[in-house]
C-alpha atoms as a PDB file:
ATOM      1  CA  UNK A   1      -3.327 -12.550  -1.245  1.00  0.00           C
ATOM      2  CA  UNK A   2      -0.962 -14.903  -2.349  1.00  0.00           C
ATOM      3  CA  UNK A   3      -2.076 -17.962   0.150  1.00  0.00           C
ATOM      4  CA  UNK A   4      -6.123 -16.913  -0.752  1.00  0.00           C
ATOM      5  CA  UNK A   5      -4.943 -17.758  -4.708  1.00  0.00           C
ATOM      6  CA  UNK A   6      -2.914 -21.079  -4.193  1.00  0.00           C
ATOM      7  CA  UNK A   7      -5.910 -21.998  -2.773  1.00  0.00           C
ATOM      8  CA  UNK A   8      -8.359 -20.907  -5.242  1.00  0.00           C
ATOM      9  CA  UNK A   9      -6.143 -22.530  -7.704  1.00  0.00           C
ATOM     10  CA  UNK A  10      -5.740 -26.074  -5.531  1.00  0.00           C
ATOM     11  CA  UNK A  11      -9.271 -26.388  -4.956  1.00  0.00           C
ATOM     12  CA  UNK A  12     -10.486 -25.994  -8.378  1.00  0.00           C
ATOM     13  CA  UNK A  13      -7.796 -28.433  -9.520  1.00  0.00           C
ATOM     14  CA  UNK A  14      -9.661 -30.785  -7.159  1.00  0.00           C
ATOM     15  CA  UNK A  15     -12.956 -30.207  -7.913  1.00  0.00           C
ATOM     16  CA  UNK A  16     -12.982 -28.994 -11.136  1.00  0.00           C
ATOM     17  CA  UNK A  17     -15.359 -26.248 -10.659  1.00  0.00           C
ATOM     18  CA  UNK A  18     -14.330 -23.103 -12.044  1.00  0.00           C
ATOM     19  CA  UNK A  19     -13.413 -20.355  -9.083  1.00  0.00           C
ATOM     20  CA  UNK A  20     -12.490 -16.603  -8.942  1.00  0.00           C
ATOM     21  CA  UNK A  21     -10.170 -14.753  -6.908  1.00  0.00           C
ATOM     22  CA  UNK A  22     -10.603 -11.151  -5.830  1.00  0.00           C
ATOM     23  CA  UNK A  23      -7.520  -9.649  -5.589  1.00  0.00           C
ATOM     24  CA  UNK A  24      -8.334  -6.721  -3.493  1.00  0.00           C
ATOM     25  CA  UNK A  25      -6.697  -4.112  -5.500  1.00  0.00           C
ATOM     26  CA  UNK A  26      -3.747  -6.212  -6.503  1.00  0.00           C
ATOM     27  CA  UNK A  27      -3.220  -6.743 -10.262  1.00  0.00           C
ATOM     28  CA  UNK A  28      -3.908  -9.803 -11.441  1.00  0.00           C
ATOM     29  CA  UNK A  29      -0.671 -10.042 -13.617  1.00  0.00           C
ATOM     30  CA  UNK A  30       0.743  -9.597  -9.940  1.00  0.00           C
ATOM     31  CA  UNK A  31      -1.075 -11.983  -8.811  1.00  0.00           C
ATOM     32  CA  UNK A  32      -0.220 -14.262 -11.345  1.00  0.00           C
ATOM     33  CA  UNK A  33       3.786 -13.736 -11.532  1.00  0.00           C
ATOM     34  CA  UNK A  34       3.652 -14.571  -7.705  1.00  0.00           C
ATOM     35  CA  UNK A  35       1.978 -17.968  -8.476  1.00  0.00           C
ATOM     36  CA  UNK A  36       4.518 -18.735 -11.003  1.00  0.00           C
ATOM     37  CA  UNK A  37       7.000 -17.671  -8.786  1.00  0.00           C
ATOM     38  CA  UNK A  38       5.908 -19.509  -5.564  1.00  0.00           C
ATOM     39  CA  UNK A  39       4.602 -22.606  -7.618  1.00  0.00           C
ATOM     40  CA  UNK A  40       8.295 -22.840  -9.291  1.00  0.00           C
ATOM     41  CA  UNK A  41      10.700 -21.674  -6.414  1.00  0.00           C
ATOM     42  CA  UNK A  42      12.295 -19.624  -8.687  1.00  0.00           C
ATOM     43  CA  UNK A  43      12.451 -15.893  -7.752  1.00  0.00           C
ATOM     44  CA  UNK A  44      11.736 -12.719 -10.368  1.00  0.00           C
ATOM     45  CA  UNK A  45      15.758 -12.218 -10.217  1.00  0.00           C
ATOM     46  CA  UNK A  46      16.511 -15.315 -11.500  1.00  0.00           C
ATOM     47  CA  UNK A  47      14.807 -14.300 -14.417  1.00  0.00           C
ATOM     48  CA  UNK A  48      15.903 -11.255 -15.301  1.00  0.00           C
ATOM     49  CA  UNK A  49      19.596 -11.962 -14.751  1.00  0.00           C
ATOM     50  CA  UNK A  50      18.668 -14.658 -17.201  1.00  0.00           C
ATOM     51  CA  UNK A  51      20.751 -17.824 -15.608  1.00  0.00           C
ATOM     52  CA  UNK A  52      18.021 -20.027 -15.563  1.00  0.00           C
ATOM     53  CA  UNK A  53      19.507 -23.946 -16.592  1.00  0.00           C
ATOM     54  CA  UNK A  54      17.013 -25.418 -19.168  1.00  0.00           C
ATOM     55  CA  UNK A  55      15.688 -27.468 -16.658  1.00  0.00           C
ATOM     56  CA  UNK A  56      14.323 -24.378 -14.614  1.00  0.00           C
ATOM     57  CA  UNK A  57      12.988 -23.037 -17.860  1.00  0.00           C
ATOM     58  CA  UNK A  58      11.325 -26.051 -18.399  1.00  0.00           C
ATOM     59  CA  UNK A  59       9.639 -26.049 -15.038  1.00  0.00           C
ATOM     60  CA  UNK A  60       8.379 -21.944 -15.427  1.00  0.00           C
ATOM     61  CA  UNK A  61       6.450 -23.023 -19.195  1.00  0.00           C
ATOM     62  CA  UNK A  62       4.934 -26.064 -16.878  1.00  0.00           C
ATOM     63  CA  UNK A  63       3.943 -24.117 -14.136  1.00  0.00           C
ATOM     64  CA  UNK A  64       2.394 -21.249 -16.499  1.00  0.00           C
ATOM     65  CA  UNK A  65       0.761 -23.936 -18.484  1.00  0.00           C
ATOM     66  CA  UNK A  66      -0.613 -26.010 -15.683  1.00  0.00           C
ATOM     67  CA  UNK A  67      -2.075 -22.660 -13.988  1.00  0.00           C
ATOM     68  CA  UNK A  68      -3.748 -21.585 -17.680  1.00  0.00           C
ATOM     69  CA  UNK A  69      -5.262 -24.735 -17.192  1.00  0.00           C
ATOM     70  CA  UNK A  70      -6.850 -24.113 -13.919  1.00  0.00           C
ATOM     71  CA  UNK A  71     -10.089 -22.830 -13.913  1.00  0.00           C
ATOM     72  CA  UNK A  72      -9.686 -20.266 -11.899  1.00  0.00           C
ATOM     73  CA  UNK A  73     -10.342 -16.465 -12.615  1.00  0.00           C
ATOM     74  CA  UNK A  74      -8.772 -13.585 -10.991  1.00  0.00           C
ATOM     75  CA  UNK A  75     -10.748 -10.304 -10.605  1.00  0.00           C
ATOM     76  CA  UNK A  76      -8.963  -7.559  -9.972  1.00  0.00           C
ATOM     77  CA  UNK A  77     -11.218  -4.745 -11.063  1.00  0.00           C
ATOM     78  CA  UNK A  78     -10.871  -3.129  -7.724  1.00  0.00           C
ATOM     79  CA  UNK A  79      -7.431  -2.351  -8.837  1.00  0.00           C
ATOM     80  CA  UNK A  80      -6.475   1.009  -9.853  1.00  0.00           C
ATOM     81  CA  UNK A  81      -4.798   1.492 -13.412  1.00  0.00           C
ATOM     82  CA  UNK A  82      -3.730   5.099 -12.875  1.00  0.00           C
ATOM     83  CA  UNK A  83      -6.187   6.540 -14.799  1.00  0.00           C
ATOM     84  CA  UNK A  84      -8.647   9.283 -13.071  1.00  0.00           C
END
């Protein structure tokens, strides 16, 4: 899932033509933390033990802004939210 929305979000960089991504059951917050994660090279752990330098900090708010700014959707209304 992860390769299908690096993709998604590369080729509507390039393009500029607004995309989605079906996540296939995944959550799209899921989704989304894994972009931030793989775009950054910093892992969830990092986070919450909370030793990030400013620099990496600086780098997470410019990879979450920059992939905002993609126009790229992700639909996860496959997904299941627990509720019958």
């Amino acid at each position: 899932m992860l390769t299908e929305a690096q993709a998604a979000v590369e080729q509507s960089r390039s393009s500029c033509t607004p995309g989605v991504v079906v996540t296939n059951g995944v959550a799209a917050a899921t989704v989304a933390a894994n972009l931030v994660w793989a775009e950054a090279g910093i892992t969830p752990d990092r986070i919450h033990r909370g030793d990030l330098s400013l620099q990496e900090f600086e780098l997470l708010v410019n990879v979450v802004t920059a992939l905002a700014a993609a126009p790229v959707r992700l639909d996860d209304s496959a997904a299941s939210d627990g509720r019958q």
